[in-house]
C-alpha atoms as a PDB file:
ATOM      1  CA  UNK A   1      51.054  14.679 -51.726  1.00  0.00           C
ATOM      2  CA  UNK A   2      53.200  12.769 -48.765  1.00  0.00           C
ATOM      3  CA  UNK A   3      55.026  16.002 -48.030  1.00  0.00           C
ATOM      4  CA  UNK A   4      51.664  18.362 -47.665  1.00  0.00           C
ATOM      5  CA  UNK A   5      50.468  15.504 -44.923  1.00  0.00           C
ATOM      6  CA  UNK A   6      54.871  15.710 -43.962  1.00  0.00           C
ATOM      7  CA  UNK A   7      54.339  19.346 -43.681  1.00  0.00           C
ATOM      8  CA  UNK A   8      50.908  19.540 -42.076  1.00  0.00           C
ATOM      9  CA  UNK A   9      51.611  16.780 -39.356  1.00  0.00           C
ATOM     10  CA  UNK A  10      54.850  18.803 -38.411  1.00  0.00           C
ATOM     11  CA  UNK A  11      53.401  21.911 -38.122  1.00  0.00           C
ATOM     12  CA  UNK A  12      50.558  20.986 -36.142  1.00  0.00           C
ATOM     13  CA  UNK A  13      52.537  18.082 -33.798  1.00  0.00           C
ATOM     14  CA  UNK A  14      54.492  21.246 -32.458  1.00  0.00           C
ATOM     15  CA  UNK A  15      51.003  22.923 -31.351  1.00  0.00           C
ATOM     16  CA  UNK A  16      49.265  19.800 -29.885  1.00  0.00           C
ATOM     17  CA  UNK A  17      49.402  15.472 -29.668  1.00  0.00           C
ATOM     18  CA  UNK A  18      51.058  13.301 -32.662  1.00  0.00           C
ATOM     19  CA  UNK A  19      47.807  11.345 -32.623  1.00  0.00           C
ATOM     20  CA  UNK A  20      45.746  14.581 -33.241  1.00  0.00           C
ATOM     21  CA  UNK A  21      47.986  15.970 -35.558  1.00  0.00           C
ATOM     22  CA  UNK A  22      47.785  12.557 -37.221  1.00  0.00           C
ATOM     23  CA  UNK A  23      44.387  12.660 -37.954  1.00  0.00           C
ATOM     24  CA  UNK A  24      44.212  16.380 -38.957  1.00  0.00           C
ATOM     25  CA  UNK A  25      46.407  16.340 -41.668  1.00  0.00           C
ATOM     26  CA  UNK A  26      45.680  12.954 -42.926  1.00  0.00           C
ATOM     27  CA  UNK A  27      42.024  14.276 -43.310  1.00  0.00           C
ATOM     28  CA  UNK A  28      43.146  17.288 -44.728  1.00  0.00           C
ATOM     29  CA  UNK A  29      45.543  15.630 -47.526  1.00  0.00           C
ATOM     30  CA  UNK A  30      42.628  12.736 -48.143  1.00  0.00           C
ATOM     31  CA  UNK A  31      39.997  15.261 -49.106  1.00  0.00           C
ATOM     32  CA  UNK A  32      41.979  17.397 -50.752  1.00  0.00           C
ATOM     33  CA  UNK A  33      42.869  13.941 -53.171  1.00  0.00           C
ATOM     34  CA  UNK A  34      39.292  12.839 -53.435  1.00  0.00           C
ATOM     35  CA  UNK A  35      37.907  16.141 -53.840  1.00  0.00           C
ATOM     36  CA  UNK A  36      40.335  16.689 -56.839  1.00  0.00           C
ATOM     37  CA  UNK A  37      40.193  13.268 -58.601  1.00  0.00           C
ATOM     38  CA  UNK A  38      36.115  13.721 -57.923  1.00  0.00           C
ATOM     39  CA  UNK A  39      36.494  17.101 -59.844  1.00  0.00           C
ATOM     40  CA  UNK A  40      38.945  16.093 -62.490  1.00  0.00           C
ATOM     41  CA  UNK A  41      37.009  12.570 -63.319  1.00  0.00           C
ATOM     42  CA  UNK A  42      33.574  14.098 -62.781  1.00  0.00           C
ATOM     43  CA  UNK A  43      32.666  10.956 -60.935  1.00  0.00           C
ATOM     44  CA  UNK A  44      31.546  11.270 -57.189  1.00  0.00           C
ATOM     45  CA  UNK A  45      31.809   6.957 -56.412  1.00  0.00           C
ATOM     46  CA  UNK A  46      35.671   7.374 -57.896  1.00  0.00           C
ATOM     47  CA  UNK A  47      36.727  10.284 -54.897  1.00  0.00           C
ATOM     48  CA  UNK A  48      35.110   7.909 -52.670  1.00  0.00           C
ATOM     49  CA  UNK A  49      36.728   4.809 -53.495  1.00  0.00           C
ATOM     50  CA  UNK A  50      39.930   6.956 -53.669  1.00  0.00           C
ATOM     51  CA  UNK A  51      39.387   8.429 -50.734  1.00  0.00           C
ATOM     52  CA  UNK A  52      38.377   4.838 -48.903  1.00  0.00           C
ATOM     53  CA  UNK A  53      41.524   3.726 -49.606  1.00  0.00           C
ATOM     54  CA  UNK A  54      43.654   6.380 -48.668  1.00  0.00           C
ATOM     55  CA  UNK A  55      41.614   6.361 -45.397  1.00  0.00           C
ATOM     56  CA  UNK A  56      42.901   2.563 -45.136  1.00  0.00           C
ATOM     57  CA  UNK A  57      46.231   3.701 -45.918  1.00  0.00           C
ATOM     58  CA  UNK A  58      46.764   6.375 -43.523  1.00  0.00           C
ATOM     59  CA  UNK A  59      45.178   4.355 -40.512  1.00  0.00           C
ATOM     60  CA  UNK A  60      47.022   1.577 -41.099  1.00  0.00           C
ATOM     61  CA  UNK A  61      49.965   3.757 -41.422  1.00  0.00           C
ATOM     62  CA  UNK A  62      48.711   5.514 -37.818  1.00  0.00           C
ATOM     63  CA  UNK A  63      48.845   1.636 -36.833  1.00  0.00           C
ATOM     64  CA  UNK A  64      52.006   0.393 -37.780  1.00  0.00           C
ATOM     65  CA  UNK A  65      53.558   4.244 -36.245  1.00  0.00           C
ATOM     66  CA  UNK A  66      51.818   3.871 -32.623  1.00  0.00           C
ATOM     67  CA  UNK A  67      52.359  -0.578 -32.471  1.00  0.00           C
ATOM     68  CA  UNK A  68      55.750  -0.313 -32.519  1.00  0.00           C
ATOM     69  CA  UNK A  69      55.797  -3.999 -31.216  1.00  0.00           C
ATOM     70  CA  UNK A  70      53.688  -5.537 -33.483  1.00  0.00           C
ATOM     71  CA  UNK A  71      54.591  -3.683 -37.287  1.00  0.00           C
ATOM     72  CA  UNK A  72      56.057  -6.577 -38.440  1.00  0.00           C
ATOM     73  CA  UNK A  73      53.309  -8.549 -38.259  1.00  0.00           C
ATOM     74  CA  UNK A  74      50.763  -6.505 -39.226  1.00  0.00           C
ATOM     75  CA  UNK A  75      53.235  -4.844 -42.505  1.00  0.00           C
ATOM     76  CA  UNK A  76      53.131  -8.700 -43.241  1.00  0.00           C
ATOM     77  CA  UNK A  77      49.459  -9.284 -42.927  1.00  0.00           C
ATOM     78  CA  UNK A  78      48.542  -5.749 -44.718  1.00  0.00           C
ATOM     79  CA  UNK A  79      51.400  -7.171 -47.612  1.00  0.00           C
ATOM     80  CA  UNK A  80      49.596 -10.645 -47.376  1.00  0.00           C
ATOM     81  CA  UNK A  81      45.960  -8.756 -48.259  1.00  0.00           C
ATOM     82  CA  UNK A  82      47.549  -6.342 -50.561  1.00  0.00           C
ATOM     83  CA  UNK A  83      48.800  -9.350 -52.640  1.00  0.00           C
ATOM     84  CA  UNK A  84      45.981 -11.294 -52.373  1.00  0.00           C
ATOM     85  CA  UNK A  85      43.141  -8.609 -53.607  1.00  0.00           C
ATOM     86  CA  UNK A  86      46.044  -8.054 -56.871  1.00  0.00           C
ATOM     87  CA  UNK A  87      45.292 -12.038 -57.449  1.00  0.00           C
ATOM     88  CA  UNK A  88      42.130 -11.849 -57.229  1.00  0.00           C
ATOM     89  CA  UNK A  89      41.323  -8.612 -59.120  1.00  0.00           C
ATOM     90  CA  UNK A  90      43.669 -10.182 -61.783  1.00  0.00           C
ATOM     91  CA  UNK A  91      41.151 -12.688 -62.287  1.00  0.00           C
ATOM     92  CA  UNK A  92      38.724 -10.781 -63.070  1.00  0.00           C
ATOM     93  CA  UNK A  93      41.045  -9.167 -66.179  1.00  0.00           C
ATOM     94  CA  UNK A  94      39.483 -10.160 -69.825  1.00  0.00           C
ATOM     95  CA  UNK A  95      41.907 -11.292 -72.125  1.00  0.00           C
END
């Protein structure tokens, strides 16, 4: 799904602002997801949780793309949470 937001954000970056285009194809691509995984799993909360987190994704990918100066520390703090929420959902596995 990268290259339909790839494709979108190109096409529509030539037309008007990288920070527009941004957000119009990442919408596009995250609804398209959630809408199918809603569809497929017949379960509205999972497209929303699927779509929350690709709406995480994407911003923080708009963030690291416009902060030039500061992606290194905030890759490391978005690796830092990533890692801890794994931990901590691992504790929650039954053995």
């Amino acid at each position: 799904m990268e290259s339909n937001l790839n494709s979108f954000l190109l096409s529509f970056s030539e037309h008007m602002s990288f920070g527009i285009a941004y957000v119009i194809a990442s919408i596009m691509t995250i609804a398209l997801i959630a809408g199918y995984m809603w569809k497929m799993l017949c379960s509205r909360k999972t497209g929303i949780v699927i779509g929350a987190i690709l709406s995480v994704l994407y911003v923080s990918c708009y963030i690291l793309l416009s902060l030039s100066t500061y992606a290194l520390l905030l890759g490391s703090l978005i690796l830092f949470i990533a890692l801890a929420a794994m931990m901590y959902g691992s504790l929650q596995i039954k053995r």
